[in-house]
Protein backbone atom coordinates (compact mmCIF):
# COMPACT_ATOMS: atom_id res chain seq x y z
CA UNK A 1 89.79 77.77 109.88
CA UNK A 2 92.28 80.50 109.22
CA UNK A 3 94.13 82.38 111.85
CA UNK A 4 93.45 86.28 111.96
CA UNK A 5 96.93 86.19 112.78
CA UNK A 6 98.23 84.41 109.61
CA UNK A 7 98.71 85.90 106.21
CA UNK A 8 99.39 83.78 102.91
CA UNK A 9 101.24 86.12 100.67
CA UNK A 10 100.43 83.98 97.96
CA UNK A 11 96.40 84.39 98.77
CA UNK A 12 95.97 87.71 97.15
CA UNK A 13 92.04 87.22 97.64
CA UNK A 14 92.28 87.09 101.50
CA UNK A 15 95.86 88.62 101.65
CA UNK A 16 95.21 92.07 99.97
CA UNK A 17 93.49 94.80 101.18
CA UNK A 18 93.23 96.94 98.48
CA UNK A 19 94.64 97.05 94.63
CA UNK A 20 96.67 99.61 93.09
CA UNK A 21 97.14 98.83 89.35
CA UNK A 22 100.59 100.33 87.51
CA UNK A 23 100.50 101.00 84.02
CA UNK A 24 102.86 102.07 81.31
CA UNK A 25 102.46 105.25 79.54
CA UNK A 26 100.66 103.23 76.50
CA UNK A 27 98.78 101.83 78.78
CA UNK A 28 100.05 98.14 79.37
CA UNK A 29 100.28 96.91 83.33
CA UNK A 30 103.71 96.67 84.84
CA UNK A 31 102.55 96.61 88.62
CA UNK A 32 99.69 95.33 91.02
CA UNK A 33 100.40 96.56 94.27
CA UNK A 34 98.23 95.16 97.43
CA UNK A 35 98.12 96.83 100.38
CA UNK A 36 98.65 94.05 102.97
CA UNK A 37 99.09 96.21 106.20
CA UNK A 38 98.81 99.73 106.39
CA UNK A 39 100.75 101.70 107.50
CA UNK A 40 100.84 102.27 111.73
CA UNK A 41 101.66 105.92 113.86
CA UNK A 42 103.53 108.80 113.36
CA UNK A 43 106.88 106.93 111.82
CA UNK A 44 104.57 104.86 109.15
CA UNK A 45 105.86 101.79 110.15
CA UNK A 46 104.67 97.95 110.27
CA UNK A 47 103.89 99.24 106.53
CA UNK A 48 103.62 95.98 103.94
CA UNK A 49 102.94 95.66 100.97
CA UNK A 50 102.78 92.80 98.58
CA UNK A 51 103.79 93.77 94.98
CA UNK A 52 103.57 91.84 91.28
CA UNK A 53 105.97 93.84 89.04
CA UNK A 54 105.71 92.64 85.59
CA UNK A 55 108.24 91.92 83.18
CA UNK A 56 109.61 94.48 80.98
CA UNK A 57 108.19 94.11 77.07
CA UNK A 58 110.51 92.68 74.85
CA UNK A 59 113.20 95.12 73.17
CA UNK A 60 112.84 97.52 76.31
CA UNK A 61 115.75 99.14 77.26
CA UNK A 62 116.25 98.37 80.91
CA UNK A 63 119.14 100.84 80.97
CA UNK A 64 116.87 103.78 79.90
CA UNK A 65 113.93 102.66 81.34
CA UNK A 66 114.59 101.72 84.84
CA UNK A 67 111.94 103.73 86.43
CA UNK A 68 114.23 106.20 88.00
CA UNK A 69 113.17 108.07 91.52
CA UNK A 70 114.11 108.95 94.82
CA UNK A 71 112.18 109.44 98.00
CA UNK A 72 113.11 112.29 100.64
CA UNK A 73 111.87 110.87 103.74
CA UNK A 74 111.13 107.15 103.09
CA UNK A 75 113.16 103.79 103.77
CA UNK A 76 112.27 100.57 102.13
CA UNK A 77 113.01 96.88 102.44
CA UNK A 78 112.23 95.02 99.81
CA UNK A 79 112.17 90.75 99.42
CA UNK A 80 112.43 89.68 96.19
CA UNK A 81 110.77 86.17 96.29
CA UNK A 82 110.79 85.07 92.44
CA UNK A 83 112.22 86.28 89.42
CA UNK A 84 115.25 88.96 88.45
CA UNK A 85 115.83 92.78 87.60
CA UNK A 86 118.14 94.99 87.59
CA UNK A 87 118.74 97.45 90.20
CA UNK A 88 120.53 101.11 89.75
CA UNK A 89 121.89 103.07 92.49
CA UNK A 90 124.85 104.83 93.68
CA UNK A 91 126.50 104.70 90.49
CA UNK A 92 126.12 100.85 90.00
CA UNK A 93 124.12 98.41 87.86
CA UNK A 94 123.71 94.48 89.60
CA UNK A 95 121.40 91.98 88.90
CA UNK A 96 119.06 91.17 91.71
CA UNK A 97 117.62 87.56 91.94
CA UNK A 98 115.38 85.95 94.08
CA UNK A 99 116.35 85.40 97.90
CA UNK A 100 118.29 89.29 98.26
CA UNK A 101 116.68 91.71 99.79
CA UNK A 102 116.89 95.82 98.73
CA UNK A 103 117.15 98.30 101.66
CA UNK A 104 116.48 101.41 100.05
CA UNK A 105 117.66 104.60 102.24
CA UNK A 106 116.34 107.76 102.20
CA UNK A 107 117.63 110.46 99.50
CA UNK A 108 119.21 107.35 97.18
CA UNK A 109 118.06 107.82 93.53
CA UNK A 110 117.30 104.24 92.46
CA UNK A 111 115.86 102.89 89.37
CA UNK A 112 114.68 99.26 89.31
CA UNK A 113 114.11 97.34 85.56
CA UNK A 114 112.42 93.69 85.29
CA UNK A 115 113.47 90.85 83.42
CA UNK A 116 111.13 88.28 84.85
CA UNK A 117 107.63 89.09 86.61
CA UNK A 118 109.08 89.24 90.11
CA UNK A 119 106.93 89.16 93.94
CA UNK A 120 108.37 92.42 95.45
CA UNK A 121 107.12 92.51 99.15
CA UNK A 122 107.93 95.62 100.90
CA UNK A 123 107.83 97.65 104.62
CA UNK A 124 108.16 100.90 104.09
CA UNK A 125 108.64 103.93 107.30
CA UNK A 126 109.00 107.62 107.49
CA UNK A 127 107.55 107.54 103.70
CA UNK A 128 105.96 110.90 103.82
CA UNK A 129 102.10 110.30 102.53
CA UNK A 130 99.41 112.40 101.49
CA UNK A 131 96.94 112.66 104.75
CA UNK A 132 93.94 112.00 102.46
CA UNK A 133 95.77 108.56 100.98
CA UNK A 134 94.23 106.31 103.66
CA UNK A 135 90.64 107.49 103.02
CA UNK A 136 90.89 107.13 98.92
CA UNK A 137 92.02 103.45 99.24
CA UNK A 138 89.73 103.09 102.06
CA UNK A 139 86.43 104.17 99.09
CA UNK A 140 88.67 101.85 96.66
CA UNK A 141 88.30 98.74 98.56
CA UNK A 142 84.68 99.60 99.02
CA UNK A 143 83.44 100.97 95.79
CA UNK A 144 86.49 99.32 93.37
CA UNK A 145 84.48 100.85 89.89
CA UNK A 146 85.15 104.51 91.40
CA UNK A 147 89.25 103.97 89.87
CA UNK A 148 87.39 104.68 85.92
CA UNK A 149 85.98 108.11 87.57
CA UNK A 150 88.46 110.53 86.16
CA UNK A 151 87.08 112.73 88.66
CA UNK A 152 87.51 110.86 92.00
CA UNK A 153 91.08 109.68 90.40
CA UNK A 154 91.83 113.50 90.50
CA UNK A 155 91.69 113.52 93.97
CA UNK A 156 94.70 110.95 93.98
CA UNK A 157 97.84 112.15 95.41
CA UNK A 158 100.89 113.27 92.89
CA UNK A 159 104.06 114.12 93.75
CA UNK A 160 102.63 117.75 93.37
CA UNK A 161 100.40 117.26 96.62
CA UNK A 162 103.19 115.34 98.71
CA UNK A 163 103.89 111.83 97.60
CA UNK A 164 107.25 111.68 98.54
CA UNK A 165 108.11 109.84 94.91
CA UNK A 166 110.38 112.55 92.88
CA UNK A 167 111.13 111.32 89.45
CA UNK A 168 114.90 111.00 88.26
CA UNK A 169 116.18 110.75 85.02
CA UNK A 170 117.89 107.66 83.93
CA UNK A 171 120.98 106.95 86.16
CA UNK A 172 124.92 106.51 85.32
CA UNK A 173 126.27 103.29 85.52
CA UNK A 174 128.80 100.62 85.82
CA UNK A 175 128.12 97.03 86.30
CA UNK A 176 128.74 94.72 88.89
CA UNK A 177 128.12 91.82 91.20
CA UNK A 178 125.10 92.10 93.63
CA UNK A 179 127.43 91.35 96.61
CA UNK A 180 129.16 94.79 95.66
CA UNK A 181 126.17 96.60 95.69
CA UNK A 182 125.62 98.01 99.68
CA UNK A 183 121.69 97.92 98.64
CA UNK A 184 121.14 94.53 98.16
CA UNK A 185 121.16 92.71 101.20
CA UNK A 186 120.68 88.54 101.72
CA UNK A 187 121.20 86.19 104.65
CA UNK A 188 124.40 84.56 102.63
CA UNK A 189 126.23 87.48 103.19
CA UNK A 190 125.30 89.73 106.96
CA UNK A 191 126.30 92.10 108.06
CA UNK A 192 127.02 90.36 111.49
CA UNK A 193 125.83 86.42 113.03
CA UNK A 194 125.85 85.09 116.19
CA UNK A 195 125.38 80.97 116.53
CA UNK A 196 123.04 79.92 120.18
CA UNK A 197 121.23 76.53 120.53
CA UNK A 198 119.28 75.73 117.46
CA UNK A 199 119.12 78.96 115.70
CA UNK A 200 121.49 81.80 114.13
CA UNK A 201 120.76 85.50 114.23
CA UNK A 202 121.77 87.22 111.50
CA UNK A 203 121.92 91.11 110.99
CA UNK A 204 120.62 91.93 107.75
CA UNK A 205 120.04 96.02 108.38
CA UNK A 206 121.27 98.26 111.05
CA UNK A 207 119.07 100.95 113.14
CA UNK A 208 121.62 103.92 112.39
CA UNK A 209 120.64 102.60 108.38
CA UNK A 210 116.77 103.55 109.26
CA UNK A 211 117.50 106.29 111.18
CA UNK A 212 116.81 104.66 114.47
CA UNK A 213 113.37 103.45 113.54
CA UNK A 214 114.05 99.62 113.21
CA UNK A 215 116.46 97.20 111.72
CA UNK A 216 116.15 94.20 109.77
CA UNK A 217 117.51 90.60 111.50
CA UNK A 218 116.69 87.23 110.45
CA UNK A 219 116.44 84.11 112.40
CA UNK A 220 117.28 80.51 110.56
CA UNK A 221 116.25 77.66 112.84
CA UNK A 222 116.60 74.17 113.26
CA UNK A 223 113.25 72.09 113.45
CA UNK A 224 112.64 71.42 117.22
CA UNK A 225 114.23 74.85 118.05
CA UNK A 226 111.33 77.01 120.59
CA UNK A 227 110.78 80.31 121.72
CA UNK A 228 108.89 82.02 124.27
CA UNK A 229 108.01 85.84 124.73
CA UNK A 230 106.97 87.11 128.17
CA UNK A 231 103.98 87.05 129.60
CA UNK A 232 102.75 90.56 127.93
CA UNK A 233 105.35 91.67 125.93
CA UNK A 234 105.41 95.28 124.79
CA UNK A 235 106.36 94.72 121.36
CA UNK A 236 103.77 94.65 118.70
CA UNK A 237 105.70 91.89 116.41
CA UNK A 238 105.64 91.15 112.53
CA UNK A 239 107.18 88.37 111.55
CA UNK A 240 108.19 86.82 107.60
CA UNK A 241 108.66 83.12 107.66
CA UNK A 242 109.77 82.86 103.97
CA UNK A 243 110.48 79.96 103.94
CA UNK A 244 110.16 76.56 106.34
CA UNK A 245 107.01 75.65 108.76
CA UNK A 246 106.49 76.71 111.95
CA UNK A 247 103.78 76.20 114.92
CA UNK A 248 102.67 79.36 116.72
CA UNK A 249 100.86 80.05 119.36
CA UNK A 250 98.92 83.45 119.88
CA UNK A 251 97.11 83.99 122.92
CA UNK A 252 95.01 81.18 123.11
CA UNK A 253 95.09 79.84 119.28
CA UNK A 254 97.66 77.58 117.50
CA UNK A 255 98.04 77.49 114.00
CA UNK A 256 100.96 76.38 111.27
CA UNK A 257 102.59 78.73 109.33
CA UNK A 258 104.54 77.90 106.27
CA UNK A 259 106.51 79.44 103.47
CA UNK A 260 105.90 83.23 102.38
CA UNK A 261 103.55 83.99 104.97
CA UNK A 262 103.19 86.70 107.38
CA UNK A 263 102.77 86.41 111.40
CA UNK A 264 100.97 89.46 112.59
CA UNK A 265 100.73 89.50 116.36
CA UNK A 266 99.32 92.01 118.37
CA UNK A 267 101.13 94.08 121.45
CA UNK A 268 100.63 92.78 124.82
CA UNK A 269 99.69 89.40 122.76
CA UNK A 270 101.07 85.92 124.61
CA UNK A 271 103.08 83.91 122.13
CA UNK A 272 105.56 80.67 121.50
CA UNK A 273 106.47 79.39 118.89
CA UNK A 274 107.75 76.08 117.84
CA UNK A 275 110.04 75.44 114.61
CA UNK A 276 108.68 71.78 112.79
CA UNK A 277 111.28 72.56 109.77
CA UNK A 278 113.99 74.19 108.89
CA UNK A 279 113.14 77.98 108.90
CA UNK A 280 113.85 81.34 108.10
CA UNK A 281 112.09 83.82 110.00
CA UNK A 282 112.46 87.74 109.72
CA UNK A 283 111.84 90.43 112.32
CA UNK A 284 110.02 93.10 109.91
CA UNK A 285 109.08 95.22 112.91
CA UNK A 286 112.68 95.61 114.21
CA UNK A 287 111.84 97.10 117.40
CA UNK A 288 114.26 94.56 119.55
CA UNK A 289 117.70 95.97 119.39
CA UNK A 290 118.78 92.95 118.39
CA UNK A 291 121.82 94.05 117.07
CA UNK A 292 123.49 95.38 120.12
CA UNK A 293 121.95 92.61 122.61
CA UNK A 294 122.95 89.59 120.53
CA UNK A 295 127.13 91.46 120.36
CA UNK A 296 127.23 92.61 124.16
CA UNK A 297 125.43 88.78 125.23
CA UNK A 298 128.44 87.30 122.95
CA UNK A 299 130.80 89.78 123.67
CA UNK A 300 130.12 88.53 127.73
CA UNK A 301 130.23 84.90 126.75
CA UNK A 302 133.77 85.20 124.68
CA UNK A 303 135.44 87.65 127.32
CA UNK A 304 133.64 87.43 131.02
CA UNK A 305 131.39 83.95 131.14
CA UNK A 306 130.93 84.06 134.45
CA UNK A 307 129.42 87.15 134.17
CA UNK A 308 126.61 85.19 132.08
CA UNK A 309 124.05 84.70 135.20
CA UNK A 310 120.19 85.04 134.55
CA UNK A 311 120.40 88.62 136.24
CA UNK A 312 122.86 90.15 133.49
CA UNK A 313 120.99 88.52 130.85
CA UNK A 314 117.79 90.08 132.20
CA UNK A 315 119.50 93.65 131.96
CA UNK A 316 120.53 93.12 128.68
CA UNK A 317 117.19 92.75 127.87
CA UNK A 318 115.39 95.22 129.34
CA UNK A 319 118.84 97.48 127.95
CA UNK A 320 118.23 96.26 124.06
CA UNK A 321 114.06 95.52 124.82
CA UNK A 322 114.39 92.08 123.90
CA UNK A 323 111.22 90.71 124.73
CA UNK A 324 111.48 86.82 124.79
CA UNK A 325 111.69 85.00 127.44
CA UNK A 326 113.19 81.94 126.95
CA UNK A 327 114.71 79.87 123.55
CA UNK A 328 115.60 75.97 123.42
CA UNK A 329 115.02 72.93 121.92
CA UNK A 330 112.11 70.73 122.56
């Protein structure tokens, strides 16, 4: 039986909430978006959505027809998990293939344009949303036939009423590498790493780059590598194995979760986990400052080891709310 706190990316049938279709202005698809997790409080977060964006027809113009736009409020992250495009922003043209990752900051004009059909998976916060967006979708996934009433698709939110989507027009450019390109993001290339028993941390975002909401940091682990929150922890976690196999345990169920699939656990939820391959696990929620523990906990161990007791550990996590307990190998 399924876990209610597993998600296949790859079902789309159990996976996706509801279905927003994309079209082009002659009326071809270029996008099915799924809503996989709405979005969660006042900062919009623990947002995700699973995206198809479809290739571009052939003799398109990706340079004039990137699909130029900026939002005000909102940061993305974006995984690009198959395919390639072309991104646009600040000035720069890269090609974006699959295994980066786009963190898209609020206020940056960026146009994307697709060679290949590409799985875009997204968290979004701060995107500024109509208040009546939640209800629509919520009628959608009820009543699906209601999206060929021109009347109830009236009610949908433009940029007019507040969808924090302003259109650009297509952007300047010169080309260049991805790994030139501040935007695109992937665990070859950190930002920072830090090596402990059986797994690396690596920094893939920073908090000041989502202003102070979360950051992005992903853990690659070596199969028998374990890890144990406390007993209650206070973090409501959301976690993106994209690739490996890992054994979780959630209060009092166990189930195996494998590549491209999301780990949605609860606040105040017991969990362990134990890695079976090699894995690369993401911290989507980002509220562990893991950033600043994992340099001050290295920064002790270089300079001051015998500083390293179980007390000053302890501080450092309730400093940086780091919310595991214990890590290891089994």
């Amino acid at each position: 039986m399924a876990s209610e706190y597993l998600i296949d990316l790859n079902d789309h049938e159990n996976s996706w909430k509801s279905v927003s279709v994309g079209r082009t202005p002659d009326g071809q698809i270029n996008s099915k978006v799924g809503t996989v997790i709405p979005a969660e409080g006042p900062r919009q977060m623990f947002w995700m959505l699973d995206t198809i964006m479809y290739a571009m027809p052939p003799g398109t113009d990706p340079d004039k027809n990137h699909m130029p736009h900026e939002h005000r409020y909102g940061y993305e992250t974006f995984f690009v998990d198959s395919g390639k495009m072309w991104l646009y922003i600040d000035g720069m043209k890269c090609l974006v293939t699959k295994g980066d990752i786009l963190h898209l900051q609020a206020a940056q004009t960026h146009g994307m344009a697709f060679i290949e059909d590409v799985k875009y998976r997204g968290t979004y916060h701060d995107l500024k949303v109509d208040p009546d967006m939640p209800a629509l979708n919520n009628i959608i996934e009820h009543i699906p036939e209601v999206k060929d009433d021109p009347e109830f698709m009236n009610l949908m939110p433009s940029v007019k009423s507040g969808l924090d989507m302003i259109p650009r027009e297509p952007l300047l450019f010169r080309e260049v590498p991805a790994e030139q390109c501040r935007a695109v993001r992937n665990p070859k290339r950190p930002l920072a790493e830090y090596r402990l028993d059986g797994v690396t941390m690596k920094i893939l975002t920073e908090r000041w780059e989502n202003a102070g909401a979360n950051e992005l940091c992903c853990a690659e682990m070596e199969p028998g590598f374990t890890a144990e929150w406390m007993k209650y922890p206070k973090n409501r976690e959301l976690l993106y194995l994209r690739k490996g196999k890992i054994r979780f345990k959630v209060m009092n169920e166990e189930f195996v979760a494998y590549d491209e699939c999301l780990i949605n656990i609860p606040k105040f939820a017991p969990h362990s986990l134990q890695v079976l391959e090699k894995s690369e696990l993401y911290d989507l929620g980002g509220l562990t400052f893991w950033s600043s523990f994992l340099h001050d906990y290295m920064s002790i161990k270089v300079n001051d080891p015998d500083r390293l007791m179980p007390e000053v550990i302890n501080e450092l996590k309730d400093k940086f709310n780091c919310q595991i307990k214990r890590i290891g190998r089994s």
